[in-house]
C-alpha atoms as a PDB file:
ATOM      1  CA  UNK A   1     -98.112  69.696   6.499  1.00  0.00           C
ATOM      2  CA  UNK A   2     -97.514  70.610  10.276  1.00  0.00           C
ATOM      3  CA  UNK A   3     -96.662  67.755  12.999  1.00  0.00           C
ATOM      4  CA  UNK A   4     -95.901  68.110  16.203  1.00  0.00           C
ATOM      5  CA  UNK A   5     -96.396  71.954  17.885  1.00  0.00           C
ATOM      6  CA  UNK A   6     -96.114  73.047  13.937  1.00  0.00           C
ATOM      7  CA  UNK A   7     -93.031  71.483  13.179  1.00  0.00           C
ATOM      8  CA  UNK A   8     -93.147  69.706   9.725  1.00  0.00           C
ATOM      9  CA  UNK A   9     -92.601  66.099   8.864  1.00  0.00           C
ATOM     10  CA  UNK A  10     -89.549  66.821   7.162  1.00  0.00           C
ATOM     11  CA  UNK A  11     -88.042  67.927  10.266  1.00  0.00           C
ATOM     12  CA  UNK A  12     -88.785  64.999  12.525  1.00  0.00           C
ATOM     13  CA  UNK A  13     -87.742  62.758   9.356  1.00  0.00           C
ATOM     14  CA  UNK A  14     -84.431  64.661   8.889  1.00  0.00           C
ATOM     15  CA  UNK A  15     -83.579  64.061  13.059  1.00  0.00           C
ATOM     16  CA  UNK A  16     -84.870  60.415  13.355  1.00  0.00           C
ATOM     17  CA  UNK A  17     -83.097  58.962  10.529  1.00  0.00           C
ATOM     18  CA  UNK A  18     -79.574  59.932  12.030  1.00  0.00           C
ATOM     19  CA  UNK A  19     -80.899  59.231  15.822  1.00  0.00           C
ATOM     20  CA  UNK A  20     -81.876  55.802  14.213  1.00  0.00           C
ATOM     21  CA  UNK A  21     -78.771  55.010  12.297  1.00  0.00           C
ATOM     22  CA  UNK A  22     -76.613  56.160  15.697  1.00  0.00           C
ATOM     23  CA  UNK A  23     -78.591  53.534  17.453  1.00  0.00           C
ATOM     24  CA  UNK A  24     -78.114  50.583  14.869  1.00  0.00           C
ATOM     25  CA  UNK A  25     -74.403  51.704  14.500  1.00  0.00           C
ATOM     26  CA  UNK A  26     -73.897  51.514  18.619  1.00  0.00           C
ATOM     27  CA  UNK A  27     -75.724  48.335  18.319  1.00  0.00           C
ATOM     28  CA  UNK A  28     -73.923  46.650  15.692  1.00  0.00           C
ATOM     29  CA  UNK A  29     -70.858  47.968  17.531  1.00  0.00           C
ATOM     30  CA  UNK A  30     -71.994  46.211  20.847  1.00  0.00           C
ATOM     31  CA  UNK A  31     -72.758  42.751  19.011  1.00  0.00           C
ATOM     32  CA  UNK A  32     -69.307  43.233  17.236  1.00  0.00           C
ATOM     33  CA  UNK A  33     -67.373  43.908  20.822  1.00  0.00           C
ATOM     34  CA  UNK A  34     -69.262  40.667  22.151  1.00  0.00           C
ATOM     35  CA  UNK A  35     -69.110  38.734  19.883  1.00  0.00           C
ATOM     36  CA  UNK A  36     -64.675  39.669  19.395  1.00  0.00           C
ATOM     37  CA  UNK A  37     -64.370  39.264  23.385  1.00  0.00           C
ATOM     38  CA  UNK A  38     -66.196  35.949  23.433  1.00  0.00           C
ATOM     39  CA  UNK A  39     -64.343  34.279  20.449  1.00  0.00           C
ATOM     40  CA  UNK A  40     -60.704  35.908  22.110  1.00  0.00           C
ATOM     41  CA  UNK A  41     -61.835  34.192  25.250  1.00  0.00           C
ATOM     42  CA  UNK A  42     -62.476  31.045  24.101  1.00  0.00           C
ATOM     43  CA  UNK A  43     -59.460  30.717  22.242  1.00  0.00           C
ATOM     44  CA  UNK A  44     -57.601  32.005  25.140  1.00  0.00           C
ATOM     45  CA  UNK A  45     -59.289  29.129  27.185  1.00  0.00           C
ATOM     46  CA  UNK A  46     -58.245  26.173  24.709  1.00  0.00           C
ATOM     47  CA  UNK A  47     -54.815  27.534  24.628  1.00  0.00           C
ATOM     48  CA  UNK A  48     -54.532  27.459  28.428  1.00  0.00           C
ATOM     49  CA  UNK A  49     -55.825  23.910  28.453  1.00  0.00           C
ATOM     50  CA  UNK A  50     -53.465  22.897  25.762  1.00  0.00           C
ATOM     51  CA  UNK A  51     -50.612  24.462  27.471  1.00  0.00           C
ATOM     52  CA  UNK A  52     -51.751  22.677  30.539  1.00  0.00           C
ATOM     53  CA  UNK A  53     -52.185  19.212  28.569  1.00  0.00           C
ATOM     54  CA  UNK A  54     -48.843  19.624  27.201  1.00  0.00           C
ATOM     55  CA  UNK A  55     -47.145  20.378  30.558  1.00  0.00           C
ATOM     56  CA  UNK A  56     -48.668  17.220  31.939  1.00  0.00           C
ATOM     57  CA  UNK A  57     -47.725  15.025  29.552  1.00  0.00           C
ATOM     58  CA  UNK A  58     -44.180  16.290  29.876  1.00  0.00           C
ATOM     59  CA  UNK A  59     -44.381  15.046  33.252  1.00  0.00           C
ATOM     60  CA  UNK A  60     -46.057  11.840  32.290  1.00  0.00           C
ATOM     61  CA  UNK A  61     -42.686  10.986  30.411  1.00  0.00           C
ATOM     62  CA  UNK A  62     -40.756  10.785  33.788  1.00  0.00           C
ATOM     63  CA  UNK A  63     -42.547   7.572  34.522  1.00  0.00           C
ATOM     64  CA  UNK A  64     -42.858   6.054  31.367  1.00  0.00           C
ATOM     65  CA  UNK A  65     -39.082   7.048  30.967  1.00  0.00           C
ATOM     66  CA  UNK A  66     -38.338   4.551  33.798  1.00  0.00           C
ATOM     67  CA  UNK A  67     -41.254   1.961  32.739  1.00  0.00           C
ATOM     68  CA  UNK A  68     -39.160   2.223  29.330  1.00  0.00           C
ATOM     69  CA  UNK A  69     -35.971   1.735  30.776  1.00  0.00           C
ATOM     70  CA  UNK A  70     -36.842  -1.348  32.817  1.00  0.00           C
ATOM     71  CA  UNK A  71     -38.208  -2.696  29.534  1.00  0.00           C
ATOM     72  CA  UNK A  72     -35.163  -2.276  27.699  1.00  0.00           C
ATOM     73  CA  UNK A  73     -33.373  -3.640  30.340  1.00  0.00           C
ATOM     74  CA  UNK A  74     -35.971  -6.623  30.474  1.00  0.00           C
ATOM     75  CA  UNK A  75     -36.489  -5.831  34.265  1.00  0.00           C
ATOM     76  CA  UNK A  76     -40.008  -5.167  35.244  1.00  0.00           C
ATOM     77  CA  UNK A  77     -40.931  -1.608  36.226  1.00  0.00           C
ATOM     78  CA  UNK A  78     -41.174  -0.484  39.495  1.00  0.00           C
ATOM     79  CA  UNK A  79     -44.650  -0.217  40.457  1.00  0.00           C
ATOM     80  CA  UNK A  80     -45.058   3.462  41.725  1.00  0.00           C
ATOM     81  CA  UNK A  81     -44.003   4.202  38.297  1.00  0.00           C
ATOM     82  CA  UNK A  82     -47.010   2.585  36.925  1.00  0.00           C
ATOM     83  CA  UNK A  83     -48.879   3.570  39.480  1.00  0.00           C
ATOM     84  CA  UNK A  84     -48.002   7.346  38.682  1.00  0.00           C
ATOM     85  CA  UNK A  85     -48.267   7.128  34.941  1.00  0.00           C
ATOM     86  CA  UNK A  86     -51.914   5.770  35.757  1.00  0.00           C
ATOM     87  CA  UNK A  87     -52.726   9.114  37.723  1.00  0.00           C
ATOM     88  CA  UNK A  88     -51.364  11.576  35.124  1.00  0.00           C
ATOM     89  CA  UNK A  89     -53.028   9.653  32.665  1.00  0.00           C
ATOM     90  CA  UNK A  90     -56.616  10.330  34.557  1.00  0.00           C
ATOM     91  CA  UNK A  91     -55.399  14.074  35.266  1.00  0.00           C
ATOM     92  CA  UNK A  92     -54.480  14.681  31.546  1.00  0.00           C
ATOM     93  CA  UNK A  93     -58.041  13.142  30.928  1.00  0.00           C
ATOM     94  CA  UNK A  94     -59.521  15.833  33.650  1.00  0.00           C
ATOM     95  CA  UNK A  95     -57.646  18.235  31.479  1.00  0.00           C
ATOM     96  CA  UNK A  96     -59.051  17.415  27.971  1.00  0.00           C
ATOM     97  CA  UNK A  97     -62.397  17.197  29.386  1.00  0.00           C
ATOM     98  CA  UNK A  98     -62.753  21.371  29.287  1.00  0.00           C
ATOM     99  CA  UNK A  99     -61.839  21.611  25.476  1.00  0.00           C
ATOM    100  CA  UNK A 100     -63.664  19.373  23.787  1.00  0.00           C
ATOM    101  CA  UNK A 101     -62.693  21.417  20.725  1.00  0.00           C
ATOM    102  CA  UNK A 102     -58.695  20.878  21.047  1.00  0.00           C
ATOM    103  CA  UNK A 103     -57.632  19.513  17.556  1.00  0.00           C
ATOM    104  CA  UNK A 104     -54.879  17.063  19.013  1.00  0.00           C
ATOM    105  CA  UNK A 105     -57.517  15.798  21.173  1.00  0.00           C
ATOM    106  CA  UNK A 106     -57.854  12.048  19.845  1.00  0.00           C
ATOM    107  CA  UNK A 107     -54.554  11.140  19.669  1.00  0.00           C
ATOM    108  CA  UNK A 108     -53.594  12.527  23.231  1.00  0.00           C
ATOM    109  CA  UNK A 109     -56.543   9.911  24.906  1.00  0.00           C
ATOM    110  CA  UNK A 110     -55.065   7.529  22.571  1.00  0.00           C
ATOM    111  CA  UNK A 111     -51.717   8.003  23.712  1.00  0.00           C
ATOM    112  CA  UNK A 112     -52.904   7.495  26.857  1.00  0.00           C
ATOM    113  CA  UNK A 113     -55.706   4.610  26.762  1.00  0.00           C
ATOM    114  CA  UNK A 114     -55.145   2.730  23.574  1.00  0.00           C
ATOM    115  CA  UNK A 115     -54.630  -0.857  24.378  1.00  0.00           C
ATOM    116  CA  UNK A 116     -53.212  -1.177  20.815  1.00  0.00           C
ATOM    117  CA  UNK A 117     -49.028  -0.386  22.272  1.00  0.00           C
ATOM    118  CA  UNK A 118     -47.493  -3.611  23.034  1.00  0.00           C
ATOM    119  CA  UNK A 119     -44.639  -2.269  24.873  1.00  0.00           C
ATOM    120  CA  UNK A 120     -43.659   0.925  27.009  1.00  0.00           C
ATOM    121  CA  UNK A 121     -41.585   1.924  23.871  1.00  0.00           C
ATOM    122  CA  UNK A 122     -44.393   2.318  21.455  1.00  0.00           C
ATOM    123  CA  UNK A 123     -46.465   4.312  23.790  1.00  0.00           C
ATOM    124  CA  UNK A 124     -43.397   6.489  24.315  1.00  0.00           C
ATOM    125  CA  UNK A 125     -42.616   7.150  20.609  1.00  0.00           C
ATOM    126  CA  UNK A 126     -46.429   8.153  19.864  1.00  0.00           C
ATOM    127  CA  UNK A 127     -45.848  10.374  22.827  1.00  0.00           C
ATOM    128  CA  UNK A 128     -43.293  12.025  21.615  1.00  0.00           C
ATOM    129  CA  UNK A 129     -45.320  12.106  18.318  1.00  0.00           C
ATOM    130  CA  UNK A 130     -48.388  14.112  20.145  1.00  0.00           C
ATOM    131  CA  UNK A 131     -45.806  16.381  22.144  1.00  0.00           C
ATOM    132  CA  UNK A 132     -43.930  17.138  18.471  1.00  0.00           C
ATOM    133  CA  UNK A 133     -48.087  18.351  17.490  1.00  0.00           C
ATOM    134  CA  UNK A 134     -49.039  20.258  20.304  1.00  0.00           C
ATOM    135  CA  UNK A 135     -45.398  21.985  20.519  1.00  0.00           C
ATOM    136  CA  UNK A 136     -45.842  23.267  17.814  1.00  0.00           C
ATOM    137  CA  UNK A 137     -49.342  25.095  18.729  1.00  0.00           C
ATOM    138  CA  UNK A 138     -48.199  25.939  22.294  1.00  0.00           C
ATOM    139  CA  UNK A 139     -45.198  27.692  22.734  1.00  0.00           C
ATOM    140  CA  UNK A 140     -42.747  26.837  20.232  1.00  0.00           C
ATOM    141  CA  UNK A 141     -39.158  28.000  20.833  1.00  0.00           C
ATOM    142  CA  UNK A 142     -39.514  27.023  24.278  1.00  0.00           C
ATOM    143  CA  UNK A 143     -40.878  23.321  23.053  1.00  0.00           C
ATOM    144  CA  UNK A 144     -37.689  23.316  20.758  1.00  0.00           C
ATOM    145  CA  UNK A 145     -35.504  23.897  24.136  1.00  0.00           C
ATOM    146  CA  UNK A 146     -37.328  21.332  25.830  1.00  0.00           C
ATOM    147  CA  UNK A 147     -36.742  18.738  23.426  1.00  0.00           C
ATOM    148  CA  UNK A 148     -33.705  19.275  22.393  1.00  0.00           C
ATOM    149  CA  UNK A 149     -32.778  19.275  25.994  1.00  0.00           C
ATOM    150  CA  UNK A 150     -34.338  15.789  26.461  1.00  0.00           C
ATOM    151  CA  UNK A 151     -32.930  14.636  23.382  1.00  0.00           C
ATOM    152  CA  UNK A 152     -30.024  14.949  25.162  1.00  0.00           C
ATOM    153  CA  UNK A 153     -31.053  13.132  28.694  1.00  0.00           C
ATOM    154  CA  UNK A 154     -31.779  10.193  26.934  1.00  0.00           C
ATOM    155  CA  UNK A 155     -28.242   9.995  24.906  1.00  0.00           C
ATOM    156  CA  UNK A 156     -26.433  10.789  27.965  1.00  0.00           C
ATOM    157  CA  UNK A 157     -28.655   8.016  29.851  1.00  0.00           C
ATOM    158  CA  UNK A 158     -27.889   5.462  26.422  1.00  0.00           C
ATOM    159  CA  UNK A 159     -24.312   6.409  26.711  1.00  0.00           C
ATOM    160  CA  UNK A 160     -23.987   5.986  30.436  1.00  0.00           C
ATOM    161  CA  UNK A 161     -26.229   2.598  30.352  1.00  0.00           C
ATOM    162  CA  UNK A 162     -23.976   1.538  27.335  1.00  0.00           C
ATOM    163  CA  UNK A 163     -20.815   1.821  29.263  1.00  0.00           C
ATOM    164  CA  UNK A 164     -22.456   0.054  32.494  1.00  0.00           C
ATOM    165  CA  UNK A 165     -23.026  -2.681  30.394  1.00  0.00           C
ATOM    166  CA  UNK A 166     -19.733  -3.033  28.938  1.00  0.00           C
ATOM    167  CA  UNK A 167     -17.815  -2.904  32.587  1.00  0.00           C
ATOM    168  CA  UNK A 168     -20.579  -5.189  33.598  1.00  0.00           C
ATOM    169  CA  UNK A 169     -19.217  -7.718  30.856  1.00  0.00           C
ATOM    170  CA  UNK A 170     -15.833  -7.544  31.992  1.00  0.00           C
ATOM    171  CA  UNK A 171     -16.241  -8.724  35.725  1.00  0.00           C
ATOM    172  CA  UNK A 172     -16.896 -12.086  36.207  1.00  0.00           C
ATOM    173  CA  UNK A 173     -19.817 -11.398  39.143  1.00  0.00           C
ATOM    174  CA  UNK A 174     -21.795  -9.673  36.987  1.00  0.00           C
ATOM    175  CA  UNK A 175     -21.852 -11.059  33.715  1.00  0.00           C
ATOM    176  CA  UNK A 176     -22.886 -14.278  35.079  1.00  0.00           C
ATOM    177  CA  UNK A 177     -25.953 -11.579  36.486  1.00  0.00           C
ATOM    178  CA  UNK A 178     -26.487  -9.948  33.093  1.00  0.00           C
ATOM    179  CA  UNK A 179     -26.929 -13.158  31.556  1.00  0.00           C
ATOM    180  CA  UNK A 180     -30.165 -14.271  33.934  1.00  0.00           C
ATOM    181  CA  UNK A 181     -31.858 -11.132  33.575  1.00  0.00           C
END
C-alpha cells in the first residue's frame, strides 16, 4: 500500500511512533520537573516559616524570662513586659498563619493562647518544650548552642539571685523588706 507521495504506511508508522514517544517522554519530563520544583518550594517555604517561628519565640522568652522572674520573686511583672510578650505572641500567630501544614503547629498557638498555664513558669517550661521540637527540625547544632548557652543565663541569673538573697538576709534593712514582699 502507498500513502503519502508513494511512501508506504510502514514508513510513516516507523517515524511517528518514535516522534510520539519523544513527545510523551519530554512531557512526562516537564510534569516530573514541575511537579519536583513545586514540592522543593513548598518545603523550602515551611522551613523558612519554621525558622522564622522559632526565631520569634526565642525572642518571646526575653519577656516571659522577666514575667518569670518577677513571679518567682512574688513581685508583679513590669507591664511592658506583658505588653511585649502580647505582641510577639500576635506576630508568631502572623507567622503560623502561612504554613498551615507545620507539624508543631498546635502546640506553638497553645503555648501561646492556652488559658490552661496558671503561672508564667508553666508557660515557660512548655516553651521550652516546643523550642526542644522545632530545634530539632530547624537547624540543629546551632539550636544545641543556643540552648546550651541559655541553659547557662538562667544558672548564672539563679546563682547571682541566690547570693542577692542571702546578703539580703544578713542586713537588717532588707530582710525586714524581703519579708513583706
Amino acid at each position: 500500500m502507498c500513502g503519502i507521495s508513494g511512501v508506504s504506511l510502514d514508513t510513516w508508522t516507523q517515524a511517528i511512533i518514535p516522534f510520539a514517544g519523544g513527545i510523551i517522554a519530554a512531557l512526562a519530563g516537564a510534569w516530573g520537573t514541575i511537579w519536583l520544583q513545586r514540592h522543593t518550594e513548598k518545603r523550602k517555604g515551611r522551613n523558612d516559616v519554621r525558622f522564622r517561628v522559632y526565631m520569634k519565640l526565642i525572642e518571646l522568652k526575653g519577656p516571659l524570662f522577666w514575667m518569670l522572674s518577677a513571679e518567682v520573686k512574688g513581685l508583679r511583672s513590669d507591664p511592658k513586659f506583658e505588653y511585649e510578650a502580647e505582641m510577639m505572641t500576635w506576630r508568631i500567630a502572623d507567622e503560623l498563619r502561612q504554613a498551615d501544614d507545620l507539624e508543631q503547629m498546635e502546640n506553638v498557638l497553645r503555648v501561646l493562647f492556652s488559658k490552661r498555664f496558671r503561672s508564667v513558669k508553666e508557660r515557660y517550661e512548655v516553651l521550652e518544650s516546643v523550642l526542644n521540637q522545632l530545634s530539632k527540625a530547624c537547624n540543629p547544632r546551632y539550636c544545641d548552642s543556643v540552648r546550651k548557652i541559655n541553659d547557662e543565663n538562667m544558672q548564672h541569673y539563679a546563682r547571682e539571685f541566690q547570693e542577692d538573697a542571702s546578703r539580703d538576709r544578713g542586713r537588717p534593712d532588707k530582710a525586714a523588706q524581703s519579708d513583706t514582699v
